[in-house]
N, C-alpha and C. Protein backbone atom coordinates (compact mmCIF):
# COMPACT_ATOMS: atom_id res chain seq x y z
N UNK A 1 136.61 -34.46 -57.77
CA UNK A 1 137.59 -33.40 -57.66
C UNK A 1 136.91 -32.03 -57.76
N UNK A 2 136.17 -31.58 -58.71
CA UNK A 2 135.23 -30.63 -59.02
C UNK A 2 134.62 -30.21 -58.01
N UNK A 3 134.19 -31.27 -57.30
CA UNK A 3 132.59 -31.65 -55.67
C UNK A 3 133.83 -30.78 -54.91
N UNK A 4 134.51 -31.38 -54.54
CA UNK A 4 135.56 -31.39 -53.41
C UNK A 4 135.95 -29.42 -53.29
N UNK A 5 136.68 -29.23 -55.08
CA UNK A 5 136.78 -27.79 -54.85
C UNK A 5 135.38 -26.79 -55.09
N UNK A 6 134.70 -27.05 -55.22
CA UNK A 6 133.31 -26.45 -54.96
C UNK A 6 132.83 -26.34 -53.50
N UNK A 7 132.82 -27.59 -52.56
CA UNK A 7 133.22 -27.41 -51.51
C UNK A 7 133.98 -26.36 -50.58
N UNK A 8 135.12 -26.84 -50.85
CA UNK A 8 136.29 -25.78 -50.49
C UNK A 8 136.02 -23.96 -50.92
N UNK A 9 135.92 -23.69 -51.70
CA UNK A 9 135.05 -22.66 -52.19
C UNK A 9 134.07 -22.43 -51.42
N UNK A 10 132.97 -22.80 -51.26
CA UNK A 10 132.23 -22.59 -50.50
C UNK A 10 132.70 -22.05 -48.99
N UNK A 11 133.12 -23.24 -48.17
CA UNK A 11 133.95 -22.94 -47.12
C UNK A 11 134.77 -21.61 -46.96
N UNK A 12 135.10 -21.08 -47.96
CA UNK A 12 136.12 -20.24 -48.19
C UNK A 12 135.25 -18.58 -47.83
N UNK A 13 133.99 -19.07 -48.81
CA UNK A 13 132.93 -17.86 -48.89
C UNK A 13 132.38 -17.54 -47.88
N UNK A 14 132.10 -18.46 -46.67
CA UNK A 14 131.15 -19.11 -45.34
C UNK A 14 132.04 -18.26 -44.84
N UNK A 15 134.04 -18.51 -44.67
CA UNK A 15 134.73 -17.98 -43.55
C UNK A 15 134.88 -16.58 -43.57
N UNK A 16 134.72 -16.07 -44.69
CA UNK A 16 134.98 -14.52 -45.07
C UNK A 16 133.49 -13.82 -44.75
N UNK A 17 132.48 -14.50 -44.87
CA UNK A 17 131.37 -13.81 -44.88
C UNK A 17 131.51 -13.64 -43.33
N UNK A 18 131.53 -14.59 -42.05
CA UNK A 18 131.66 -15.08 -40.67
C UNK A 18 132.82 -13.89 -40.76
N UNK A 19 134.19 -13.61 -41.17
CA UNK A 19 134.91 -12.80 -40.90
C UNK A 19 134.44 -10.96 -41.42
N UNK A 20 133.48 -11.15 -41.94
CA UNK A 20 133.35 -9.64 -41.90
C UNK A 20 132.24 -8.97 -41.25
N UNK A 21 131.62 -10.21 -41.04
CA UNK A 21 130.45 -10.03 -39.72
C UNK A 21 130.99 -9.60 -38.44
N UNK A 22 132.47 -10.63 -38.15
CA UNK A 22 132.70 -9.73 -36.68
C UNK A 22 133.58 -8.83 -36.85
N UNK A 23 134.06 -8.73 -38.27
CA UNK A 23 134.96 -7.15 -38.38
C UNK A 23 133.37 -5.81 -38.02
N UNK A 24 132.09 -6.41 -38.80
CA UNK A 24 131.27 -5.38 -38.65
C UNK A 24 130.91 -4.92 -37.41
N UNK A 25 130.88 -6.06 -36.31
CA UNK A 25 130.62 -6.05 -35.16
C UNK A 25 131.71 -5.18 -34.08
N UNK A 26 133.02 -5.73 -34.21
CA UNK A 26 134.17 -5.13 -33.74
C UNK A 26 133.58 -3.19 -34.14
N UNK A 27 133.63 -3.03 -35.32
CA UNK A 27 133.20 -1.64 -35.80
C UNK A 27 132.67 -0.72 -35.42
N UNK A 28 131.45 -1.78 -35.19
CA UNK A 28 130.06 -1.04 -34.04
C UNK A 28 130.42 -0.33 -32.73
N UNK A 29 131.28 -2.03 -31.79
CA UNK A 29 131.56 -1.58 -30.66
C UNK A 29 132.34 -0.25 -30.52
N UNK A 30 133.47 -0.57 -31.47
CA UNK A 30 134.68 0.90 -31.30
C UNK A 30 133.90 2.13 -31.90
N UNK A 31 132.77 2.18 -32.47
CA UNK A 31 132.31 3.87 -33.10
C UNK A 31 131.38 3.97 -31.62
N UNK A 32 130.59 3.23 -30.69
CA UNK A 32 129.55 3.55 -29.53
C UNK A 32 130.93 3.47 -28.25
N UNK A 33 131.96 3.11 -28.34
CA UNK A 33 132.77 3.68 -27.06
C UNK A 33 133.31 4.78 -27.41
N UNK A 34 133.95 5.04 -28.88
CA UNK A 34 134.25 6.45 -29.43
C UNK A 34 133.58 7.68 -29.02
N UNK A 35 131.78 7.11 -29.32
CA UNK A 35 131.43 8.20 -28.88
C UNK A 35 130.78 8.79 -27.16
N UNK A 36 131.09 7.30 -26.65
CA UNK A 36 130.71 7.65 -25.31
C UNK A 36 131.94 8.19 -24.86
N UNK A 37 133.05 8.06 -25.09
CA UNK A 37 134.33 8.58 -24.39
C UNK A 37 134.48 10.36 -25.20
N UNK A 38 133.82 10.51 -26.51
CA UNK A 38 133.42 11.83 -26.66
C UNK A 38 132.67 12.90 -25.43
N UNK A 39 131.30 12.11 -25.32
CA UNK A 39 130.61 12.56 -24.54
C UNK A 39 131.20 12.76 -22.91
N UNK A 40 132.22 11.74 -22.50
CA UNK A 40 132.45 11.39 -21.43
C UNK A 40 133.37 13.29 -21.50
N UNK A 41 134.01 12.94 -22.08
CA UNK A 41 135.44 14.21 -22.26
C UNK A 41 134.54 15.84 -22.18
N UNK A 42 133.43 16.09 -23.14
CA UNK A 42 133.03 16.71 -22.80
C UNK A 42 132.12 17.41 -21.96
N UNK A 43 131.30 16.46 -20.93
CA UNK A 43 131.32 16.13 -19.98
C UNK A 43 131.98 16.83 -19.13
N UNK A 44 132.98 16.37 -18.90
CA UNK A 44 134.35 16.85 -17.93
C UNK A 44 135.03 18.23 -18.57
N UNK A 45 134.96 18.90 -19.75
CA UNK A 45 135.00 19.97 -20.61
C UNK A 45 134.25 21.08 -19.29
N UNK A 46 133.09 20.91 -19.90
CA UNK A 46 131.86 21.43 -19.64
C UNK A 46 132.01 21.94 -17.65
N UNK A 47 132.22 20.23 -17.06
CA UNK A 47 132.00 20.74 -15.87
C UNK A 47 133.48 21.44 -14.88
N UNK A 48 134.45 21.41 -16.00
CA UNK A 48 136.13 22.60 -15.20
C UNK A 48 135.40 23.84 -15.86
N UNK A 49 134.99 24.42 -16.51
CA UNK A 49 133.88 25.63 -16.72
C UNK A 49 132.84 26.10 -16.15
N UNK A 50 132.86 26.09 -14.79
CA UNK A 50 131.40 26.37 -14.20
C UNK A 50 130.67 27.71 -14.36
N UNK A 51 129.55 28.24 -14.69
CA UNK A 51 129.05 29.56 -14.34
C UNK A 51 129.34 29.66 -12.89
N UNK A 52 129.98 31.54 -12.83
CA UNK A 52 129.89 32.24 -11.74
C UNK A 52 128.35 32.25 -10.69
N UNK A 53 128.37 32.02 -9.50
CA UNK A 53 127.06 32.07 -8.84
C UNK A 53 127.54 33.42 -7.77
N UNK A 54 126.30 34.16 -7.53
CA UNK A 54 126.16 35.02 -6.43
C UNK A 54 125.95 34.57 -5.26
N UNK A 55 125.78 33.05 -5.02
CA UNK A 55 125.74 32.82 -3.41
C UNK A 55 126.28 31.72 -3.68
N UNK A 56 127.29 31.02 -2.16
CA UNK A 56 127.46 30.03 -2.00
C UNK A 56 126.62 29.01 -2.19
N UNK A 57 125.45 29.00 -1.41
CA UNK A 57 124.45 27.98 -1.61
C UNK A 57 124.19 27.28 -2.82
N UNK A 58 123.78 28.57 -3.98
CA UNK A 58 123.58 27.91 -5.12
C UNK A 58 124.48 27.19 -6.25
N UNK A 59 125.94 27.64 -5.52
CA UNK A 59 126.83 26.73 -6.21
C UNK A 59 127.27 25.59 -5.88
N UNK A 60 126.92 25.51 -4.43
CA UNK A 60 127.21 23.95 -3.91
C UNK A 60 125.46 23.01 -4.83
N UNK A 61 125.15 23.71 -5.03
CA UNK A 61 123.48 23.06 -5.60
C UNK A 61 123.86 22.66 -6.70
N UNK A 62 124.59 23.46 -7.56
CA UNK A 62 124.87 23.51 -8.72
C UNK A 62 125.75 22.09 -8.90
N UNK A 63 126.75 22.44 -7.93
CA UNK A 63 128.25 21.18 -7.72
C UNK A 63 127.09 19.69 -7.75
N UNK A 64 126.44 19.97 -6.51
CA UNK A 64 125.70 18.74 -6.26
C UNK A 64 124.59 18.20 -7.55
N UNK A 65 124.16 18.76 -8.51
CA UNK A 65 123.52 18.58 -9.68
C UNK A 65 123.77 17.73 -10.36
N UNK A 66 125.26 18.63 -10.46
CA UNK A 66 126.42 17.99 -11.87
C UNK A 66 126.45 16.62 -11.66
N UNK A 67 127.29 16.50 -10.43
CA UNK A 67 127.55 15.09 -10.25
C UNK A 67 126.24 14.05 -9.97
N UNK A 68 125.32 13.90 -9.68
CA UNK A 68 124.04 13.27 -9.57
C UNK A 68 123.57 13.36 -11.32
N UNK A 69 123.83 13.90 -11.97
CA UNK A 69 123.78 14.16 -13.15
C UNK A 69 124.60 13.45 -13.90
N UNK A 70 125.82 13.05 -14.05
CA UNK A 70 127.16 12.31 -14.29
C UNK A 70 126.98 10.50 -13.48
N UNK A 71 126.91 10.85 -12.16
CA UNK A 71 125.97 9.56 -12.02
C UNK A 71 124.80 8.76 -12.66
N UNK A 72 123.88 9.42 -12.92
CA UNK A 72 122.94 9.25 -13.49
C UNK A 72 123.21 8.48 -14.92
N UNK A 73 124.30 9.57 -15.96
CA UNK A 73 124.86 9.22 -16.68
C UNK A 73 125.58 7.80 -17.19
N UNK A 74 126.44 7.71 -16.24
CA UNK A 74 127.04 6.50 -15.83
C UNK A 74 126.51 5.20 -15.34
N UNK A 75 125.35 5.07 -14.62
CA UNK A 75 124.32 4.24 -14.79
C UNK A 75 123.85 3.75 -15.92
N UNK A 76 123.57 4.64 -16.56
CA UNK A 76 122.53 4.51 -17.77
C UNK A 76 123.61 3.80 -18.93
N UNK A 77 124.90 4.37 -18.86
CA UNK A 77 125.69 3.48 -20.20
C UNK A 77 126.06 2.11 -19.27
N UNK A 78 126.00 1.75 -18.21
CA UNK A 78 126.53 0.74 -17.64
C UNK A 78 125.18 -0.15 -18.01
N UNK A 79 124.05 0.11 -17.77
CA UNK A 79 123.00 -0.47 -18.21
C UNK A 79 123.08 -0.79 -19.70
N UNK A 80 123.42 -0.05 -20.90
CA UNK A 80 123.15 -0.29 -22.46
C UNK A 80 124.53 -1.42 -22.33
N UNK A 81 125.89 -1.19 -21.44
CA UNK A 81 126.80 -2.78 -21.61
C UNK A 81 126.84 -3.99 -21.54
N UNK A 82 125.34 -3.87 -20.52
CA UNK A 82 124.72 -5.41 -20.26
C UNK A 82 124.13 -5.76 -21.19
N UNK A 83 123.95 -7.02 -22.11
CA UNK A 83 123.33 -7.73 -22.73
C UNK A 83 122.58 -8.35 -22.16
N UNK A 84 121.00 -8.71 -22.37
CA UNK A 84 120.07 -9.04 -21.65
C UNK A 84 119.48 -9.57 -23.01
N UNK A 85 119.59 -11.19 -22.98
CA UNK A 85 118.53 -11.39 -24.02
C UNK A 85 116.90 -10.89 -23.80
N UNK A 86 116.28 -11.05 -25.16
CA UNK A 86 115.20 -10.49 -25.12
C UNK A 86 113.92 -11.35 -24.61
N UNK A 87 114.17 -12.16 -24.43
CA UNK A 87 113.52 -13.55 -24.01
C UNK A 87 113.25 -13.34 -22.37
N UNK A 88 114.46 -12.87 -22.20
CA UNK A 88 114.82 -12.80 -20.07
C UNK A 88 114.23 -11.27 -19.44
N UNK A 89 113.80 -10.70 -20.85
CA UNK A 89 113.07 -8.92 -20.03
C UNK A 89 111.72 -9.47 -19.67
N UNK A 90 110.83 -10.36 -20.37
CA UNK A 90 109.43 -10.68 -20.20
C UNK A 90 109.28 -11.49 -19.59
């Protein structure tokens, strides 16, 4: 009887420890989309604010920057969403 709830106990300790591992995990994910959807917002802040330019040219340069820039961006977090074990880079 003792074995049995010692057991159970145990089990009990195993499921809570397993449950706050993926509460920690859940955690992680929502504070790194928090702050990419920060970044994302200001981002888009930043680029309805453009500096004034004295020639056309250099503001279509400018336009064309941003976005190759934002692309760029967007690549790069689409890349950190993939999981790639570490085994499969080498």
């Amino acid at each position: 009887m003792a074995e049995r709830l010692e057991e159970l106990i145990t089990e009990v300790q195993d499921s809570r420890r397993a449950m706050e591992d993926q509460i920690k995990g859940i955690e992680k994910e929502l504070k790194k989309s928090k702050e990419e959807v920060a970044q994302s917002v200001a981002l888009k802040v930043k680029r309805s604010m453009p500096p004034e330019f004295r020639r056309k040219g250099n503001k279509k340069q400018f336009k064309f920057n941003e976005e190759v820039a934002e692309k760029i961006q967007q690549a790069a977090a689409g890349l950190k969403a993939i999981d790639v074990p570490a085994d499969a880079a080498a």
